[in-house]
C-alpha atoms as a PDB file:
ATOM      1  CA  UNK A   1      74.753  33.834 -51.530  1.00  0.00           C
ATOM      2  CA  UNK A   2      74.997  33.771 -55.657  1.00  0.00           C
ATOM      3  CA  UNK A   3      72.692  32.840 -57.488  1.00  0.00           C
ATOM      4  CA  UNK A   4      72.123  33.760 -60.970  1.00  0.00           C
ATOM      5  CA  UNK A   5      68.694  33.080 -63.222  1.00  0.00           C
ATOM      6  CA  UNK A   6      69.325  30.712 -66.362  1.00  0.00           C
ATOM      7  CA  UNK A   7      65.649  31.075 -67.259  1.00  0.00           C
ATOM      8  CA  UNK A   8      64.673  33.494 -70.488  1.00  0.00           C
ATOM      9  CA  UNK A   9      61.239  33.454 -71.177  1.00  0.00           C
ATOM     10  CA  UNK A  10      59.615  35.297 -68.486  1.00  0.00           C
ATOM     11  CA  UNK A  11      58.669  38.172 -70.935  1.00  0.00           C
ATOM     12  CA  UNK A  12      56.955  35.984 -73.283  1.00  0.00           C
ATOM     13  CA  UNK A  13      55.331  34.560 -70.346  1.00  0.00           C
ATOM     14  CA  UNK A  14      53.863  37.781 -68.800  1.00  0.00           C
ATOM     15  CA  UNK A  15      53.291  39.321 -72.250  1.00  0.00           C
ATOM     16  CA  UNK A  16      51.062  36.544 -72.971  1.00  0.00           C
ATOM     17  CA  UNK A  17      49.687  36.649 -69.903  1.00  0.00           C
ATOM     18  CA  UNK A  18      48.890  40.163 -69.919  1.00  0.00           C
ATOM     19  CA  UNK A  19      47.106  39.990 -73.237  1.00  0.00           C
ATOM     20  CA  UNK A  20      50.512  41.634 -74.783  1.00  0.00           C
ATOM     21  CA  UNK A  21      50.144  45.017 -73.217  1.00  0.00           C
ATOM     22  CA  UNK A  22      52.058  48.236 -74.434  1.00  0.00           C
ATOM     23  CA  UNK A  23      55.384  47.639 -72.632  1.00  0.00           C
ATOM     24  CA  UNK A  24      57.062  50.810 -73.981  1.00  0.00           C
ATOM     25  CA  UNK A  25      57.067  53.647 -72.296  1.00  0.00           C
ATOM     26  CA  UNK A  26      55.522  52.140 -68.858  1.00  0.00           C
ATOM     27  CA  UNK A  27      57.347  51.814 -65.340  1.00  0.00           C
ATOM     28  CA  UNK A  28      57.849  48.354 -65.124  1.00  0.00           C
ATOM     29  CA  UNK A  29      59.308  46.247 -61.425  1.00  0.00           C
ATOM     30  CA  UNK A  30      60.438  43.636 -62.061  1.00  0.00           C
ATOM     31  CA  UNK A  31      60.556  41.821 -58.106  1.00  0.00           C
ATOM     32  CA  UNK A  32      62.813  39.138 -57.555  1.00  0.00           C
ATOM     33  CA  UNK A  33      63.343  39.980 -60.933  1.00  0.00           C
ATOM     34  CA  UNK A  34      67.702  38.407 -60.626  1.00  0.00           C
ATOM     35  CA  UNK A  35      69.666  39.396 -63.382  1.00  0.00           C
ATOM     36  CA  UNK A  36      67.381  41.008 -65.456  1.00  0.00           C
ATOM     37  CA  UNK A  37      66.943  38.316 -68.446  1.00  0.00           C
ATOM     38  CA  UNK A  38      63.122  40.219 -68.974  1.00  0.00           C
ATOM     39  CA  UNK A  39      65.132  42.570 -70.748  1.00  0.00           C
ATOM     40  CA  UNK A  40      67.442  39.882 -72.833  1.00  0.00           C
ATOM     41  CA  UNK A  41      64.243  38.217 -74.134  1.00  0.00           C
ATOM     42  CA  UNK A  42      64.771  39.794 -77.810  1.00  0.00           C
ATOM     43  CA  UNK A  43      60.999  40.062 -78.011  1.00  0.00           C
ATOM     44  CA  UNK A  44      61.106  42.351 -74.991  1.00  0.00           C
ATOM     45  CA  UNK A  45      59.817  46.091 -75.820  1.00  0.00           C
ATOM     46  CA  UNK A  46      60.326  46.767 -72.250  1.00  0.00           C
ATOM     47  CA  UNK A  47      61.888  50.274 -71.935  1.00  0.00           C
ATOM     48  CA  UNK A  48      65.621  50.166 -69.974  1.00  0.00           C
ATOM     49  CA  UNK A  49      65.301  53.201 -68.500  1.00  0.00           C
ATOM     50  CA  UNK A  50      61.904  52.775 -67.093  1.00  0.00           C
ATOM     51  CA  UNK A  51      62.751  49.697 -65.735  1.00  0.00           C
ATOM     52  CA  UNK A  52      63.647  48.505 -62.249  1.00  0.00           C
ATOM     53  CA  UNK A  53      64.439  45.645 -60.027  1.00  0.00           C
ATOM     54  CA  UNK A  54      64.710  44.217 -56.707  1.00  0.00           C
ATOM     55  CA  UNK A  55      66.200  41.053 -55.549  1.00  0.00           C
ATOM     56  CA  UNK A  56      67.711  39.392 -52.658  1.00  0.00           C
ATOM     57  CA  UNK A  57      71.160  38.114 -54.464  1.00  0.00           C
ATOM     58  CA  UNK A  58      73.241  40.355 -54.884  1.00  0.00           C
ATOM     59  CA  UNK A  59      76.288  38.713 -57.072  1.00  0.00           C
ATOM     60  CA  UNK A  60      72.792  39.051 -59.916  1.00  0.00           C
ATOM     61  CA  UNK A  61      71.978  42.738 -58.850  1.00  0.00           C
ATOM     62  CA  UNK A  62      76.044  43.875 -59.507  1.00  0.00           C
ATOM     63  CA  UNK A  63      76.320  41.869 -62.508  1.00  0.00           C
ATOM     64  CA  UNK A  64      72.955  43.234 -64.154  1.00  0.00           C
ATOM     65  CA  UNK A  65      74.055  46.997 -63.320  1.00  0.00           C
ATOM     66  CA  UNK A  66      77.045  45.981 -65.192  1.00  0.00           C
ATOM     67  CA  UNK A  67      75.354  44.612 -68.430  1.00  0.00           C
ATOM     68  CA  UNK A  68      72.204  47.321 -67.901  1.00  0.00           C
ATOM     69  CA  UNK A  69      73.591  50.181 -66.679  1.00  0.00           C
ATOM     70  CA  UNK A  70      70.230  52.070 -67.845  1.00  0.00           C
ATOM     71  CA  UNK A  71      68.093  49.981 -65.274  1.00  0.00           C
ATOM     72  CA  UNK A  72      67.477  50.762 -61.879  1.00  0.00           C
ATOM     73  CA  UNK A  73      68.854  47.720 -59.521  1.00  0.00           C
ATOM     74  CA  UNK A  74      68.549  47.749 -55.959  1.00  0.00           C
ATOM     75  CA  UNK A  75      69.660  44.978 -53.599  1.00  0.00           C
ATOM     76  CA  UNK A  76      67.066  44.099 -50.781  1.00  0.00           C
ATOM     77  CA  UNK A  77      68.790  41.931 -48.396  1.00  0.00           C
ATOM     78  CA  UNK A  78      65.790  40.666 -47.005  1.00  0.00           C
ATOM     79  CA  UNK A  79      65.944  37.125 -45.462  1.00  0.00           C
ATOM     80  CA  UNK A  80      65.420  34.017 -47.581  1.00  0.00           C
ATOM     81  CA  UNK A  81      66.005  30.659 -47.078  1.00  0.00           C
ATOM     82  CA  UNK A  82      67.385  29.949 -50.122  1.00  0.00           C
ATOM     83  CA  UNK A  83      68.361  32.652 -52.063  1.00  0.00           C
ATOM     84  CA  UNK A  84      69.477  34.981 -49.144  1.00  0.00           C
ATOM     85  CA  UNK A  85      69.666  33.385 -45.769  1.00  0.00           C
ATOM     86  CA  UNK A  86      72.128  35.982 -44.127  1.00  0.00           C
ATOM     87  CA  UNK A  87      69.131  38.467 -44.861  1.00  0.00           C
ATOM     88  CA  UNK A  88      67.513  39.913 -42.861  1.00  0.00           C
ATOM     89  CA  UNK A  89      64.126  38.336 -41.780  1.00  0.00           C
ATOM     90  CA  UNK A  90      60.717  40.547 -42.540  1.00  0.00           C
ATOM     91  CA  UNK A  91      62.919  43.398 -44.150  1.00  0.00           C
ATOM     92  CA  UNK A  92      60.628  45.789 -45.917  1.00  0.00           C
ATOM     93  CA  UNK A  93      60.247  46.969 -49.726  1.00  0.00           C
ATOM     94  CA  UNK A  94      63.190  49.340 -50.020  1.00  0.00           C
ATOM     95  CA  UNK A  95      61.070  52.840 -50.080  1.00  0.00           C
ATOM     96  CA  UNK A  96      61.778  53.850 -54.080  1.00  0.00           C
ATOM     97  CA  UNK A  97      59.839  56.995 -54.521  1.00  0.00           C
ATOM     98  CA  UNK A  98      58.112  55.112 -57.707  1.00  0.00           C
ATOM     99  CA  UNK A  99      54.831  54.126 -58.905  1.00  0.00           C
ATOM    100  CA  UNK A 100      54.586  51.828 -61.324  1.00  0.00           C
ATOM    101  CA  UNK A 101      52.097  50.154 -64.593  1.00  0.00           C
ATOM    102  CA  UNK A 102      53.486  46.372 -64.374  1.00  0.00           C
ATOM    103  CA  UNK A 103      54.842  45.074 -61.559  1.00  0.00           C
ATOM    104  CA  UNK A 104      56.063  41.510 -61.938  1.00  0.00           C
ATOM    105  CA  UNK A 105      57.163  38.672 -59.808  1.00  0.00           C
ATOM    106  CA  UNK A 106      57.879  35.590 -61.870  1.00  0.00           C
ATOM    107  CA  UNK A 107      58.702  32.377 -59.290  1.00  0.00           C
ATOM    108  CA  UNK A 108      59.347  34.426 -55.812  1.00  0.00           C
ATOM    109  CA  UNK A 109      56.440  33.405 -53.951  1.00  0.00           C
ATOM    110  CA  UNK A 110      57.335  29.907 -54.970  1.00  0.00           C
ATOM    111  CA  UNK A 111      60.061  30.118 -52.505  1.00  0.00           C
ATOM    112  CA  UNK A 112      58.032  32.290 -49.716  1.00  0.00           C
ATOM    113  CA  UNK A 113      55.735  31.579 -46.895  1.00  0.00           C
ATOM    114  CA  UNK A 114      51.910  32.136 -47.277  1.00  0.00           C
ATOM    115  CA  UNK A 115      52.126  35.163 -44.826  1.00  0.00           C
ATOM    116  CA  UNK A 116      55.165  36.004 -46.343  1.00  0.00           C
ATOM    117  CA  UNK A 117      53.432  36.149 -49.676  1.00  0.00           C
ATOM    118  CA  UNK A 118      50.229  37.944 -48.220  1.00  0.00           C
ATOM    119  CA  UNK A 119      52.611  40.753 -46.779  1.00  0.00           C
ATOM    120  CA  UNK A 120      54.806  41.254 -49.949  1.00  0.00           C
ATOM    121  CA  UNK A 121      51.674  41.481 -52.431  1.00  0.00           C
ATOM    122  CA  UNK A 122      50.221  43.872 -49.976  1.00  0.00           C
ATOM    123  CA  UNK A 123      53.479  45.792 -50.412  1.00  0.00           C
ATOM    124  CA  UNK A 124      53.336  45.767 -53.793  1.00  0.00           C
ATOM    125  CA  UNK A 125      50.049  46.655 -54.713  1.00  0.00           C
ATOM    126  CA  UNK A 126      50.443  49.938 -53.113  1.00  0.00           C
ATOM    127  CA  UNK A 127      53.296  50.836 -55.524  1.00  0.00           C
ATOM    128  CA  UNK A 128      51.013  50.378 -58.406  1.00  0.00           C
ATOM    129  CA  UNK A 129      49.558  53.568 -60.502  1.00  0.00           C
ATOM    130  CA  UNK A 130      45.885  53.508 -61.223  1.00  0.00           C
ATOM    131  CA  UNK A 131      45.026  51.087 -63.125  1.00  0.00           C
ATOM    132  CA  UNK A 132      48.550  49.450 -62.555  1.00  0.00           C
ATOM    133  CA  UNK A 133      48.683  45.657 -62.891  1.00  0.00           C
ATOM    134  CA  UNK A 134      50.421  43.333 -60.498  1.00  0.00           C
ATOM    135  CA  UNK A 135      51.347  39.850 -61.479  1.00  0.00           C
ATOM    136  CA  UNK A 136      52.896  36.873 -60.030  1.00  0.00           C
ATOM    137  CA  UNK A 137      53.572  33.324 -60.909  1.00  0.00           C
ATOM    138  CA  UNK A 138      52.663  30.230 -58.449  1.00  0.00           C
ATOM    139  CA  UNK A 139      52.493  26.326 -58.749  1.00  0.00           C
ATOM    140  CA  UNK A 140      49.288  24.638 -58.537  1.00  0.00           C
ATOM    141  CA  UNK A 141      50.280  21.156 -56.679  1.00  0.00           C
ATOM    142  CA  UNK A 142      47.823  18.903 -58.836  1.00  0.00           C
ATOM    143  CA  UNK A 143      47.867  20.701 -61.856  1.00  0.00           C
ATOM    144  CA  UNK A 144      48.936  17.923 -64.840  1.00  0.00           C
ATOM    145  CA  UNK A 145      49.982  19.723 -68.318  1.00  0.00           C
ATOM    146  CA  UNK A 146      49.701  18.208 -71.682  1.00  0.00           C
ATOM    147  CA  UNK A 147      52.625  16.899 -72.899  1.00  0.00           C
ATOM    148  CA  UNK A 148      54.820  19.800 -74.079  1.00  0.00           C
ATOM    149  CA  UNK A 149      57.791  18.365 -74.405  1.00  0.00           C
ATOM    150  CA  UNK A 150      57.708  18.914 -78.285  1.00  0.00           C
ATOM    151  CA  UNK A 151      58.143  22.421 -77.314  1.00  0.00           C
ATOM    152  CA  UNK A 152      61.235  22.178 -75.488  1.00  0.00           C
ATOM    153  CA  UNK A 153      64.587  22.464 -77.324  1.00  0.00           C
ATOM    154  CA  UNK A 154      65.840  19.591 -75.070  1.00  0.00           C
ATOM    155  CA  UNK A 155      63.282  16.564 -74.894  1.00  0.00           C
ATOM    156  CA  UNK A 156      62.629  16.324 -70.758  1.00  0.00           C
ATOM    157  CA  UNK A 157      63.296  12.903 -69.428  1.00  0.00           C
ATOM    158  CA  UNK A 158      60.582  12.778 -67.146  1.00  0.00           C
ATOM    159  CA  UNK A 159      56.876  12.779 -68.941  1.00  0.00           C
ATOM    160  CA  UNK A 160      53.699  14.632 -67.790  1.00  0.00           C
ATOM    161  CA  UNK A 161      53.202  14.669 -64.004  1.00  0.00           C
ATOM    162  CA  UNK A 162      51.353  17.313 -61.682  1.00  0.00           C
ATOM    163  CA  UNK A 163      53.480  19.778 -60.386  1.00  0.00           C
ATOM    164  CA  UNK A 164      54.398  17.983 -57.041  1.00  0.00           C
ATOM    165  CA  UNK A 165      55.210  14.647 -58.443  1.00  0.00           C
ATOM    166  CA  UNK A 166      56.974  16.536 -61.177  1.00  0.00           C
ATOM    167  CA  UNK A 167      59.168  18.581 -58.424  1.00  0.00           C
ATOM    168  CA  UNK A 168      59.983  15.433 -56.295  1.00  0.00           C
ATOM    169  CA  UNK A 169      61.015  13.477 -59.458  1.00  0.00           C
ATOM    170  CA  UNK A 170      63.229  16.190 -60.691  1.00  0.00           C
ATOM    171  CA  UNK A 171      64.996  16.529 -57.065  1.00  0.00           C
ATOM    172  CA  UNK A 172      65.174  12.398 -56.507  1.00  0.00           C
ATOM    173  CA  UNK A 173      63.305  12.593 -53.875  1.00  0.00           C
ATOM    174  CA  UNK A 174      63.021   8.863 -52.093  1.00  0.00           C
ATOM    175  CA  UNK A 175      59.537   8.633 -51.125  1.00  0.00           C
ATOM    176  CA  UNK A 176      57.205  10.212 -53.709  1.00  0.00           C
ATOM    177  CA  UNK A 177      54.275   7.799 -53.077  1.00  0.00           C
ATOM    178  CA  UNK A 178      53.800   8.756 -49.868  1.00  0.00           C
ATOM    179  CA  UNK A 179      54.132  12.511 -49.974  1.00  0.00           C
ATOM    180  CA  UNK A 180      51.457  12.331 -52.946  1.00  0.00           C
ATOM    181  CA  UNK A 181      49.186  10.313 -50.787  1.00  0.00           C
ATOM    182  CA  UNK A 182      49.488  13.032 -48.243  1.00  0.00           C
ATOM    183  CA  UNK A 183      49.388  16.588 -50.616  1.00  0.00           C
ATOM    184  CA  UNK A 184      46.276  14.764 -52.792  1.00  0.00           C
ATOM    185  CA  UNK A 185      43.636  16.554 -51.258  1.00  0.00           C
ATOM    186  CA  UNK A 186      45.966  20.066 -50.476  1.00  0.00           C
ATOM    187  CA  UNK A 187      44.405  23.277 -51.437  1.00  0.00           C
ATOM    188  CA  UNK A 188      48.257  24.586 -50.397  1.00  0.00           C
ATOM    189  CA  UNK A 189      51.532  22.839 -49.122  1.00  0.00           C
ATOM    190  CA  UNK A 190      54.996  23.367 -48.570  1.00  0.00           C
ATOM    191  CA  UNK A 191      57.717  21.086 -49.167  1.00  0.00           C
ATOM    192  CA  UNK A 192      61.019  21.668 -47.169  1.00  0.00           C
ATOM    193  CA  UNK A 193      64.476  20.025 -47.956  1.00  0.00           C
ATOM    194  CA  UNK A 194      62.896  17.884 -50.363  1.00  0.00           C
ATOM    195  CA  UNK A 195      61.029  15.643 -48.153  1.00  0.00           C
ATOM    196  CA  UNK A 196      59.342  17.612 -45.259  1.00  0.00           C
ATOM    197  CA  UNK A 197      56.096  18.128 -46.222  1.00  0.00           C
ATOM    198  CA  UNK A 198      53.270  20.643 -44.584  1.00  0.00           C
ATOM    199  CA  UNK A 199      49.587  20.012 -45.894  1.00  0.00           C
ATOM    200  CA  UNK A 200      47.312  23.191 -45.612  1.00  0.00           C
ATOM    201  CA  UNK A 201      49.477  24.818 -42.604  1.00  0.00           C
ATOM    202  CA  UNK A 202      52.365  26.809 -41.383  1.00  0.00           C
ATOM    203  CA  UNK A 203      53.047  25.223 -38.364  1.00  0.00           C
ATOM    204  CA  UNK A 204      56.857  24.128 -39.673  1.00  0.00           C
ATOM    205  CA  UNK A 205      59.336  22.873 -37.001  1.00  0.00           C
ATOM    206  CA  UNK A 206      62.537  24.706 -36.542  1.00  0.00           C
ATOM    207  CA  UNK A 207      65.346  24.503 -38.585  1.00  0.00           C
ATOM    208  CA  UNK A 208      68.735  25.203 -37.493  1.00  0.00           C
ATOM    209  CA  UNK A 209      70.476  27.518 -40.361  1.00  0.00           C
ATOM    210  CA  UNK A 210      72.517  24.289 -41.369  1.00  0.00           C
ATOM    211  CA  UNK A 211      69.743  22.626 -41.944  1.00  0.00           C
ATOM    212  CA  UNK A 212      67.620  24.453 -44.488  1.00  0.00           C
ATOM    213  CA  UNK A 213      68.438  23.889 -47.938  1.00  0.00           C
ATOM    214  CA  UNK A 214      65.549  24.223 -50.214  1.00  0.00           C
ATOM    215  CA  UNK A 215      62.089  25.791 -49.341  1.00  0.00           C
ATOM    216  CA  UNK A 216      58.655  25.251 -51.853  1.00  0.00           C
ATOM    217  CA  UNK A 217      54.929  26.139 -51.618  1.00  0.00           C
ATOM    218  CA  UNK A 218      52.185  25.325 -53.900  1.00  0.00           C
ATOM    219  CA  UNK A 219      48.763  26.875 -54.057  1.00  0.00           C
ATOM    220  CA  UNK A 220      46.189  25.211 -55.718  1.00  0.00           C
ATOM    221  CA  UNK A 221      44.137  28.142 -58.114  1.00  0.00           C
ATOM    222  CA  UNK A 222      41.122  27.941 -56.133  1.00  0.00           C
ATOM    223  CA  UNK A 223      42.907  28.299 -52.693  1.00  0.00           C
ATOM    224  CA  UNK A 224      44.792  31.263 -54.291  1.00  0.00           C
ATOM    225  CA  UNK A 225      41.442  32.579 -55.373  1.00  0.00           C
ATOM    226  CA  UNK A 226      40.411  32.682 -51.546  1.00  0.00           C
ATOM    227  CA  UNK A 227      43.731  34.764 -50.968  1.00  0.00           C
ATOM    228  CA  UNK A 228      43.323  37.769 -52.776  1.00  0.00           C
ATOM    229  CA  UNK A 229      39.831  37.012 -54.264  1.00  0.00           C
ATOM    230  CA  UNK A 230      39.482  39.731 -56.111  1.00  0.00           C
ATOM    231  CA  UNK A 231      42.733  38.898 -58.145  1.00  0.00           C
ATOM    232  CA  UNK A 232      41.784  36.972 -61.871  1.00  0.00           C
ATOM    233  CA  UNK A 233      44.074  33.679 -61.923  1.00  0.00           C
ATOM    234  CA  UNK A 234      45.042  32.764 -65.228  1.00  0.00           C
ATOM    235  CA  UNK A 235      46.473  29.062 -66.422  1.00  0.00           C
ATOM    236  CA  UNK A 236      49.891  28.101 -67.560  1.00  0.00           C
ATOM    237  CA  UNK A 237      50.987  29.118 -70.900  1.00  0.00           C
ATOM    238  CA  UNK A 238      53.715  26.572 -72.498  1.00  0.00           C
ATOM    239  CA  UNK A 239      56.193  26.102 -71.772  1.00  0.00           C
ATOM    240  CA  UNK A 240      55.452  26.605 -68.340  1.00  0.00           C
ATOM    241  CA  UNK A 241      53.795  25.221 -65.537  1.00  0.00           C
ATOM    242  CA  UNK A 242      53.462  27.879 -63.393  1.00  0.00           C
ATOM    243  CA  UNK A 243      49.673  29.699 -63.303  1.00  0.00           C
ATOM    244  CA  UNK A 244      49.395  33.672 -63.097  1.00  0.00           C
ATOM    245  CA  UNK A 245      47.465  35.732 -60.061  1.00  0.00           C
ATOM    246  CA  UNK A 246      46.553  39.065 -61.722  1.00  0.00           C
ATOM    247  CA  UNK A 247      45.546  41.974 -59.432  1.00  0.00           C
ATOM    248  CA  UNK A 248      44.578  44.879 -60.601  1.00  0.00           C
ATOM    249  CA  UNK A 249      44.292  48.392 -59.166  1.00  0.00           C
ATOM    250  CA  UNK A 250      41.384  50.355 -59.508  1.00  0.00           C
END
């Protein structure tokens, strides 16, 4: 499976975020972190050699040890419906002998199950230092931005909807109305294909391999809150409309 990031501003995003930390000098994991573009952000005082990454494609994991050959890139062929789904299912964190300050997942547990999530976070937290930070991105299915299309260097053609209705717009999906009539009340859905839709549950039917195509879940930030309530969850910044979980340790 290939698949390789076009998005850029995920430093600015987590610096922000983070209340623009000292990057330099500090282990940094970037998970599900693709290609590396953290690093091409030319803002980014993220130190090569003391950063690393993990991801399920890897075409991106081979090309970024090509144009970062100071990074540390390791393929983890984990199962994933759309980014790896020859993996293998429940594969665990490669064992890296490394600790780290910032650990960083920006849109992978977008594209995970809840328990898949609540494993994986687990995971991660225990590769944190003292007073290490964790911090991952998710989609609040309500949530309605201002209009920042200002901000944008091309002008998006769709205008300010909640996440959902902005993600069914954006994919064409046929019968929006009704699958906002049934996520209004969520606290956390997934959205399958494009058009199966599960409303606070995992109880999914079976897909056949052939079938499964694209794979979403949205929390909304009080649900998340419930999750891993002793994590801080912070709002969008623009451009984007994803909120932060931050959880940190100690």
């Amino acid at each position: 499976m290939t698949f390789i990031s076009r998005k850029f501003w995920q430093f600015r995003y987590f610096d922000t975020q983070l209340g623009r930390p000292t990057w330099g000098g500090r282990d940094v994991l970037d998970f599900g972190g693709n290609v590396g573009n953290i690093l091409k952000e030319p803002k980014s005082t993220i130190d090569h050699d003391k950063y690393w990454c993990i991801d399920v494609s890897r075409t991106a994991i081979k090309k970024a040890r090509e144009t970062y050959p100071h990074a540390h890139w390791i393929f983890y062929d984990r199962y994933n419906l759309q980014f790896n789904p020859t993996g293998i299912p429940g594969l665990e964190i490669p064992d890296i002998e490394q600790k780290f300050d910032y650990i960083l997942a920006y849109s992978v547990f977008t594209h995970t199950s809840k328990a898949e999530m609540i494993e994986l976070v687990n995971h991660l937290e225990m590769l944190l230092k003292g007073g290490g930070i964790l911090a991952f991105t998710f989609g609040h299915p309500q949530w309605i931005p201002p209009d920042w299309r200002p901000h944008y260097r091309r002008r998006s053609r769709f205008p300010p909807r909640c996440n959902l209705q902005w993600w069914l717009e954006r994919r064409k999906v046929g019968n929006v109305e009704a699958l906002m009539e049934k996520a209004k009340n969520a606290a956390w859905c997934t959205l399958v294909n494009d058009r199966d839709l599960y409303v606070d549950c995992e109880n999914e039917r079976h897909y056949e391999a052939w079938e499964k195509k694209t794979y979403m879940v949205f929390y909304t930030a009080e649900y998340m809150k419930t999750i891993f309530p002793d994590a801080e969850v912070l709002p969008p910044v623009q451009p984007e409309r994803q909120h932060c979980c931050v959880i940190k340790k100690g």
